[in-house]
N, C-alpha and C. Protein backbone atom coordinates (compact mmCIF):
# COMPACT_ATOMS: atom_id res chain seq x y z
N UNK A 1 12.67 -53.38 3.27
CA UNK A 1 11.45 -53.11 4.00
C UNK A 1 11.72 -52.01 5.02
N UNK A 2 10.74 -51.00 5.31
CA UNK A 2 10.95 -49.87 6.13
C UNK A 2 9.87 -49.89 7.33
N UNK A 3 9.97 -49.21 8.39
CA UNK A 3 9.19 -49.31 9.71
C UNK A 3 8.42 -47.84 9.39
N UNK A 4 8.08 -47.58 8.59
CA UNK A 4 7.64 -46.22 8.16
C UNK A 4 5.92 -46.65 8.14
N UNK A 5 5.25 -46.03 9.16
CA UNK A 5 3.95 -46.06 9.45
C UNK A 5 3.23 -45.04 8.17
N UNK A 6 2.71 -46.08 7.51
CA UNK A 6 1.82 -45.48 6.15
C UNK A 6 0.90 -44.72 6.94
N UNK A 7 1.17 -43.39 7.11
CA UNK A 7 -0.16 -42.15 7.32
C UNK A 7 0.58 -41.02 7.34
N UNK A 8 -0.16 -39.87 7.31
CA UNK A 8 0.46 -38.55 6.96
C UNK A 8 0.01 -38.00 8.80
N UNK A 9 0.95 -36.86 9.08
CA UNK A 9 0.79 -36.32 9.93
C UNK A 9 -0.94 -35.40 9.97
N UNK A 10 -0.98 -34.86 8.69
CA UNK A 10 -2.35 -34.19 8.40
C UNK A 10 -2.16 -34.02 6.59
N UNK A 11 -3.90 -33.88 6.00
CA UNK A 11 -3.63 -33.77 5.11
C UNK A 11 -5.06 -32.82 4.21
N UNK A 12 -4.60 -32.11 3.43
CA UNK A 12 -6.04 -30.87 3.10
C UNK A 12 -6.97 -31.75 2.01
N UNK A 13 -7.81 -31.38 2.37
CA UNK A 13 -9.32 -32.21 1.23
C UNK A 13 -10.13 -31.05 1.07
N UNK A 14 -10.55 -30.06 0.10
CA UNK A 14 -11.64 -29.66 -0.07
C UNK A 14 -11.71 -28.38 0.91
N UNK A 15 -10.82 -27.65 1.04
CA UNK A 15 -10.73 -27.05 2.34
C UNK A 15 -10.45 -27.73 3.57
N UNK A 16 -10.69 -28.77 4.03
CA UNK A 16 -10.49 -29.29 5.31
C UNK A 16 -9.32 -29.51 5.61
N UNK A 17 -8.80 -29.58 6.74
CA UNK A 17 -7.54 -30.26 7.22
C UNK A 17 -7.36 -31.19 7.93
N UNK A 18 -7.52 -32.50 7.52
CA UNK A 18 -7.88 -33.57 8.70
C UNK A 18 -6.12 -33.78 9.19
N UNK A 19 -6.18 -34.16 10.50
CA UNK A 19 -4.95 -34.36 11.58
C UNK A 19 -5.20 -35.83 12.17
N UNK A 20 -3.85 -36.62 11.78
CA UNK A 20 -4.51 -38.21 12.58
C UNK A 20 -4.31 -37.81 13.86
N UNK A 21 -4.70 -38.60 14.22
CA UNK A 21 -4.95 -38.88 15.85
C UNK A 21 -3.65 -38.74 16.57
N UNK A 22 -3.24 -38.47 17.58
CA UNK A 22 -1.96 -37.87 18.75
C UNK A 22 -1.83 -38.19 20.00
N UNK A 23 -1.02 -38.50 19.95
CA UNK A 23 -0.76 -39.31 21.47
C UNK A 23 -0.02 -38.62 21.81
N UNK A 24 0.45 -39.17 23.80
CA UNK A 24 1.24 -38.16 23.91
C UNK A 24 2.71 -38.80 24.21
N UNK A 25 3.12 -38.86 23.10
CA UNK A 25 4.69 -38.54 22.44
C UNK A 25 5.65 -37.51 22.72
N UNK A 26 6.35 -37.19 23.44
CA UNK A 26 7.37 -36.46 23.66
C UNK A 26 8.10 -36.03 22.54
N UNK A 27 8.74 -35.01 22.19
CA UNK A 27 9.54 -34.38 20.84
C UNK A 27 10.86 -35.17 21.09
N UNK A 28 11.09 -36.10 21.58
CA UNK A 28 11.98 -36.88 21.43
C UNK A 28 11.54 -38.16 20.88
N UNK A 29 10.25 -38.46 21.03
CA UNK A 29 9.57 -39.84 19.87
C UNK A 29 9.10 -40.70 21.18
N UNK A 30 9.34 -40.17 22.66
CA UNK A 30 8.80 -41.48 23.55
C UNK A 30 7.75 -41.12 24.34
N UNK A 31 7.01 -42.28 24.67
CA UNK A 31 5.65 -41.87 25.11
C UNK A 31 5.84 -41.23 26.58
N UNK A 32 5.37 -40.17 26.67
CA UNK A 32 5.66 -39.50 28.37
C UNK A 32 4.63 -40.14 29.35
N UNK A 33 5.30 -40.62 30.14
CA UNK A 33 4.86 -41.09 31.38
C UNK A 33 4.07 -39.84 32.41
N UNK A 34 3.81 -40.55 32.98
CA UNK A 34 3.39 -39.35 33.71
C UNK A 34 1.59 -39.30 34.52
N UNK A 35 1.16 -38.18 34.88
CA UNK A 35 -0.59 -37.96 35.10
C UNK A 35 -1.08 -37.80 33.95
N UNK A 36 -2.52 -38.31 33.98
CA UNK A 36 -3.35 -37.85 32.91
C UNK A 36 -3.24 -36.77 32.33
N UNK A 37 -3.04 -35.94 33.48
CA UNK A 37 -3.07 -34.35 33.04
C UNK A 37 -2.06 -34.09 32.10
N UNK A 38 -0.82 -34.78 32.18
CA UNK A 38 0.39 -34.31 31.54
C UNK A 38 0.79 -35.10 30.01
N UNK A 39 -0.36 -36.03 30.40
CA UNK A 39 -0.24 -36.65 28.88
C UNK A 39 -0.94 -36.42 27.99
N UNK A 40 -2.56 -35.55 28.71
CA UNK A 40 -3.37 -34.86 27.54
C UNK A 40 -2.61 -33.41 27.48
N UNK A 41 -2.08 -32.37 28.06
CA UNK A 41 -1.16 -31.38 27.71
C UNK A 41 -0.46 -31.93 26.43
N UNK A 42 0.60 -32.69 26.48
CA UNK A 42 1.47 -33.15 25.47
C UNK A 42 0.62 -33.31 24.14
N UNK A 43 -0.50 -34.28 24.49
CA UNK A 43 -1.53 -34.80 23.02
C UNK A 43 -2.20 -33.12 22.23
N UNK A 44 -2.39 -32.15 23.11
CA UNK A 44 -2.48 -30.75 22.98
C UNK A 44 -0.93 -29.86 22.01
N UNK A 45 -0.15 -30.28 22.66
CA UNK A 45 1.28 -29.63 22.17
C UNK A 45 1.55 -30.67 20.93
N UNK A 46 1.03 -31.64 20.74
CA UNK A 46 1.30 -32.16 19.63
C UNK A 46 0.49 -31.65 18.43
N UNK A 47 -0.72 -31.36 18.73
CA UNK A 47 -1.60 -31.35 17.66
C UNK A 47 -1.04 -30.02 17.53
N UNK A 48 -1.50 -28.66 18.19
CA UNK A 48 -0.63 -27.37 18.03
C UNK A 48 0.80 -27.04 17.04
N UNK A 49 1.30 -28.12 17.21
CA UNK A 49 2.38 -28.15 16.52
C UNK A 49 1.96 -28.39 14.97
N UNK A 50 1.24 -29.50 14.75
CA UNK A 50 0.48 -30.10 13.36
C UNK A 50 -0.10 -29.25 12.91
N UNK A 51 -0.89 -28.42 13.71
CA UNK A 51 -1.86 -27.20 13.44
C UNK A 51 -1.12 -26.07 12.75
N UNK A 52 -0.15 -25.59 13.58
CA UNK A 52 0.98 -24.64 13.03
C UNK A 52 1.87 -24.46 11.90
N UNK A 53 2.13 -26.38 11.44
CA UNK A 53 2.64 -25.93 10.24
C UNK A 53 1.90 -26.70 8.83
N UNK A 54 0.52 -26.22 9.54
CA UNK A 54 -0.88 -25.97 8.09
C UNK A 54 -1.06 -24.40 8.39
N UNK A 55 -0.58 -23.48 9.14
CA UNK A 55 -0.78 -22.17 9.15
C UNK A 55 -2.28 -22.08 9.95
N UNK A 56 -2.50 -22.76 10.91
CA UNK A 56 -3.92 -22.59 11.28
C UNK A 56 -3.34 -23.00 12.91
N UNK A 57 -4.89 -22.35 13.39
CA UNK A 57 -4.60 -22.56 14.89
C UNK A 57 -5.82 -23.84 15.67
N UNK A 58 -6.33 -23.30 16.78
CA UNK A 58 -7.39 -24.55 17.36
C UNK A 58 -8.29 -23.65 17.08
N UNK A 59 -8.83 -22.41 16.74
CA UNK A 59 -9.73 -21.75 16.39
C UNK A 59 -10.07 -22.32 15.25
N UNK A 60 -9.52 -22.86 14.46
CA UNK A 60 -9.77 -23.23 13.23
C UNK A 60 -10.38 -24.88 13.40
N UNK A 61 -10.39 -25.19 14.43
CA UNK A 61 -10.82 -26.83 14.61
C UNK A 61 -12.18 -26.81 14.46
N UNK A 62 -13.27 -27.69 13.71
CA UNK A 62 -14.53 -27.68 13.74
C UNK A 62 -14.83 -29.19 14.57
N UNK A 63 -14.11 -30.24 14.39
CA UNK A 63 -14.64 -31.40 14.44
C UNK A 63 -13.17 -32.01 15.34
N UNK A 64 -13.57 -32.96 16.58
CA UNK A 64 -12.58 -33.41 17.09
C UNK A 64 -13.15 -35.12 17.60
N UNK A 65 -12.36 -35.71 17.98
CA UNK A 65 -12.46 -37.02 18.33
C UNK A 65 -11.46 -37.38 19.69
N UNK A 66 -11.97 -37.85 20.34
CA UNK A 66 -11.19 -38.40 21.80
C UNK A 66 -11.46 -39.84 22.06
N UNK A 67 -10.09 -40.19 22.15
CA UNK A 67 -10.35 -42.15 22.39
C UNK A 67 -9.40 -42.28 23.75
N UNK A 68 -10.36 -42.72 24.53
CA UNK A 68 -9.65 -42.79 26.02
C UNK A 68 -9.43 -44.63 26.02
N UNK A 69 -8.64 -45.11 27.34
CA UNK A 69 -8.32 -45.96 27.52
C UNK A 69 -9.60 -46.45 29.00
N UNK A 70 -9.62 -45.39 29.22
CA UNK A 70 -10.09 -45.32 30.60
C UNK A 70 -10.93 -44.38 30.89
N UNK A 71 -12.37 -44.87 30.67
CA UNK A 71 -13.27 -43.47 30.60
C UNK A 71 -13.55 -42.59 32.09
N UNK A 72 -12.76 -43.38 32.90
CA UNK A 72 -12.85 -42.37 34.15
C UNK A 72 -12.09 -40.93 34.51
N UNK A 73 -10.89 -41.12 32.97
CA UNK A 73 -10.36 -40.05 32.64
C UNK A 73 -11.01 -38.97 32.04
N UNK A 74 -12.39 -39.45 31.39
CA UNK A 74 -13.08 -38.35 30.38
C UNK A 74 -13.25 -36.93 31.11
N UNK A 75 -13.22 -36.31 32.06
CA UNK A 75 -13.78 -35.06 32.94
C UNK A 75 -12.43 -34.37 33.11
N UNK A 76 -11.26 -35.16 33.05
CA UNK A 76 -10.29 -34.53 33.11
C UNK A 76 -9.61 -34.07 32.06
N UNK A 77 -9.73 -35.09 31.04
CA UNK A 77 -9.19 -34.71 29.33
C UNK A 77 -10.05 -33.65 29.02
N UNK A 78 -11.66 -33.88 29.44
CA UNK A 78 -12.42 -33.18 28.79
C UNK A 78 -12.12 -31.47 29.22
N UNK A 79 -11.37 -31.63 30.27
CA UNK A 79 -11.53 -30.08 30.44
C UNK A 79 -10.00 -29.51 30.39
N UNK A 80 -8.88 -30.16 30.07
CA UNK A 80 -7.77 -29.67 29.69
C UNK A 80 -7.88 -29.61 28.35
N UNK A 81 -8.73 -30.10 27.38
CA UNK A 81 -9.24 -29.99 25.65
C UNK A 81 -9.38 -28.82 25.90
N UNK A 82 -10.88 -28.60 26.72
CA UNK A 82 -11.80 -27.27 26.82
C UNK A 82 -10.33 -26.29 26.58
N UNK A 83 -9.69 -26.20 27.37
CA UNK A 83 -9.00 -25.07 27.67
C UNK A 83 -8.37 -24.16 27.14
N UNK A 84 -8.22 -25.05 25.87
CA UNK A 84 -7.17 -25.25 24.55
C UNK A 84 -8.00 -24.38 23.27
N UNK A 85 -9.17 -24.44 23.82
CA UNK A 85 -10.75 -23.67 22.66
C UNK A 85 -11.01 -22.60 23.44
N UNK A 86 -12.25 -21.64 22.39
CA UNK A 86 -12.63 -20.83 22.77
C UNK A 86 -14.45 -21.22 22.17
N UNK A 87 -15.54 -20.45 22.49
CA UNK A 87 -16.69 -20.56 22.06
C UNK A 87 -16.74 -19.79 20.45
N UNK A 88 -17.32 -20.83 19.78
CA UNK A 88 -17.90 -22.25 20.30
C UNK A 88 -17.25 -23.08 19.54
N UNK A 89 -17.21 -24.13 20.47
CA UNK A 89 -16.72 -25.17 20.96
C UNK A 89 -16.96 -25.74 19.35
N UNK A 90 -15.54 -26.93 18.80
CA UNK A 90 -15.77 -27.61 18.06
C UNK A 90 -16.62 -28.92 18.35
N UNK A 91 -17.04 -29.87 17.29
CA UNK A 91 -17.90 -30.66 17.24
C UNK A 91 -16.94 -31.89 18.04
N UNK A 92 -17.70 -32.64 18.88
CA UNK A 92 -16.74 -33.63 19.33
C UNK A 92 -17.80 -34.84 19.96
N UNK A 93 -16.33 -35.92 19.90
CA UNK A 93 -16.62 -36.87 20.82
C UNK A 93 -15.78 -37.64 21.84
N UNK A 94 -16.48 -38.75 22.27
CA UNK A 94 -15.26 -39.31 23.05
C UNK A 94 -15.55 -40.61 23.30
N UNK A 95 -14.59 -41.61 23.33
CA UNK A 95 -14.46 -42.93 22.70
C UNK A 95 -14.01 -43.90 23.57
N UNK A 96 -14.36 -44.92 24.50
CA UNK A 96 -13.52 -45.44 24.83
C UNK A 96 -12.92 -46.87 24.86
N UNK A 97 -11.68 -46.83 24.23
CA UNK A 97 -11.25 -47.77 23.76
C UNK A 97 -10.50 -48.98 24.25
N UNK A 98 -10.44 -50.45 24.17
CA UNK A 98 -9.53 -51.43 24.58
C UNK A 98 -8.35 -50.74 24.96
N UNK A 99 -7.33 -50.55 23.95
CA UNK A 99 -5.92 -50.04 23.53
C UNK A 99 -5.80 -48.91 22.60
N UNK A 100 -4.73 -48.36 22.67
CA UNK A 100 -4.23 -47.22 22.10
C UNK A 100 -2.54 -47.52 21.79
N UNK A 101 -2.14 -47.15 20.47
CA UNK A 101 -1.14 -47.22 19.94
C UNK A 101 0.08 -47.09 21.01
N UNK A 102 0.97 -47.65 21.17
CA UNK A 102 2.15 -47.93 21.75
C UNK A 102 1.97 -47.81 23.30
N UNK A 103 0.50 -48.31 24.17
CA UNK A 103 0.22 -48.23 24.88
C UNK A 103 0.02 -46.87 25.39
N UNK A 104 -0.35 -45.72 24.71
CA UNK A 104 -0.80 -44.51 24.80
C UNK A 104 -2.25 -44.64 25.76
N UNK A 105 -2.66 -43.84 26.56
CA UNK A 105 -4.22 -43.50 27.19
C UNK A 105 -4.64 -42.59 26.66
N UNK A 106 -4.59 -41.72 25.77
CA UNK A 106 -5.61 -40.64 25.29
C UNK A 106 -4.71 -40.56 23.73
N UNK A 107 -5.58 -40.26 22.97
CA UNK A 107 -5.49 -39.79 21.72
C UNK A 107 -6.35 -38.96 21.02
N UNK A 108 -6.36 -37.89 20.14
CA UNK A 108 -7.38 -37.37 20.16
C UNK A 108 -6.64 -37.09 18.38
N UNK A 109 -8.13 -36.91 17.48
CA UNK A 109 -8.00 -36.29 16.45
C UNK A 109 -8.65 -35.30 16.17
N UNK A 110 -8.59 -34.41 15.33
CA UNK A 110 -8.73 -33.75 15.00
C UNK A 110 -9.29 -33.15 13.06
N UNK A 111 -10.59 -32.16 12.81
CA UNK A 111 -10.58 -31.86 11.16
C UNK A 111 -10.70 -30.39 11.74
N UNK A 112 -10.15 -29.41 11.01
CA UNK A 112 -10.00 -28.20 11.08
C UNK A 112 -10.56 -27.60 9.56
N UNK A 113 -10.78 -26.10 9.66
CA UNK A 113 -10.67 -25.55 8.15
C UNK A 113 -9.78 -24.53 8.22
N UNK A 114 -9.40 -24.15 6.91
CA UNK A 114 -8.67 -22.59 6.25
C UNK A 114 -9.09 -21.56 6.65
């Protein structure tokens, strides 16, 4: 038996590129502590990364999803996302949820195109 979480990092359909959802995980595999601010940066540098090796950037994002822990965070995620885009703006929302995977506060997904 393996601890291998059945999902793909991202995967193409029809043109699309859907990206699961991202927490903010450190490139060492642990969840970074830290301010809001520094854990939606990271959830940003993660997806960027996912984005990069489908050959596409956040220009290419049409459709996004945000699941907070704590919707008093939404004004602050919402505008370190913003920052990350240019006009116009992909399609989005924002969610807020009980829990988040390995006790994560923000996660966000992402569908992009080619």
């Amino acid at each position: 038996m393996t601890n291998k979480i059945p999902f793909s990092p991202s995967i193409t359909s029809n043109g699309l590129i859907f990206l699961s959802g991202q927490v903010h995980l450190t490139p060492e595999g642990r969840l970074l502590e830290g301010t809001i601010e520094e854990q939606t940066h990271q959830v940003m540098k993660n997806l960027h990364r996912v984005l990069g090796k489908e050959g596409i950037e956040f220009k290419n994002v049409v459709k996004a999803t945000i699941y907070l822990t704590d919707m008093s965070h939404y004004s602050t995620v919402s505008e370190i996302y913003g920052s990350y885009f240019q006009e116009p703006y992909p399609a989005r929302e924002a969610v807020c949820v009980k829990e988040l995977p390995l006790g994560a506060r923000v996660e966000i997904s992402l569908i992009a195109s080619k």
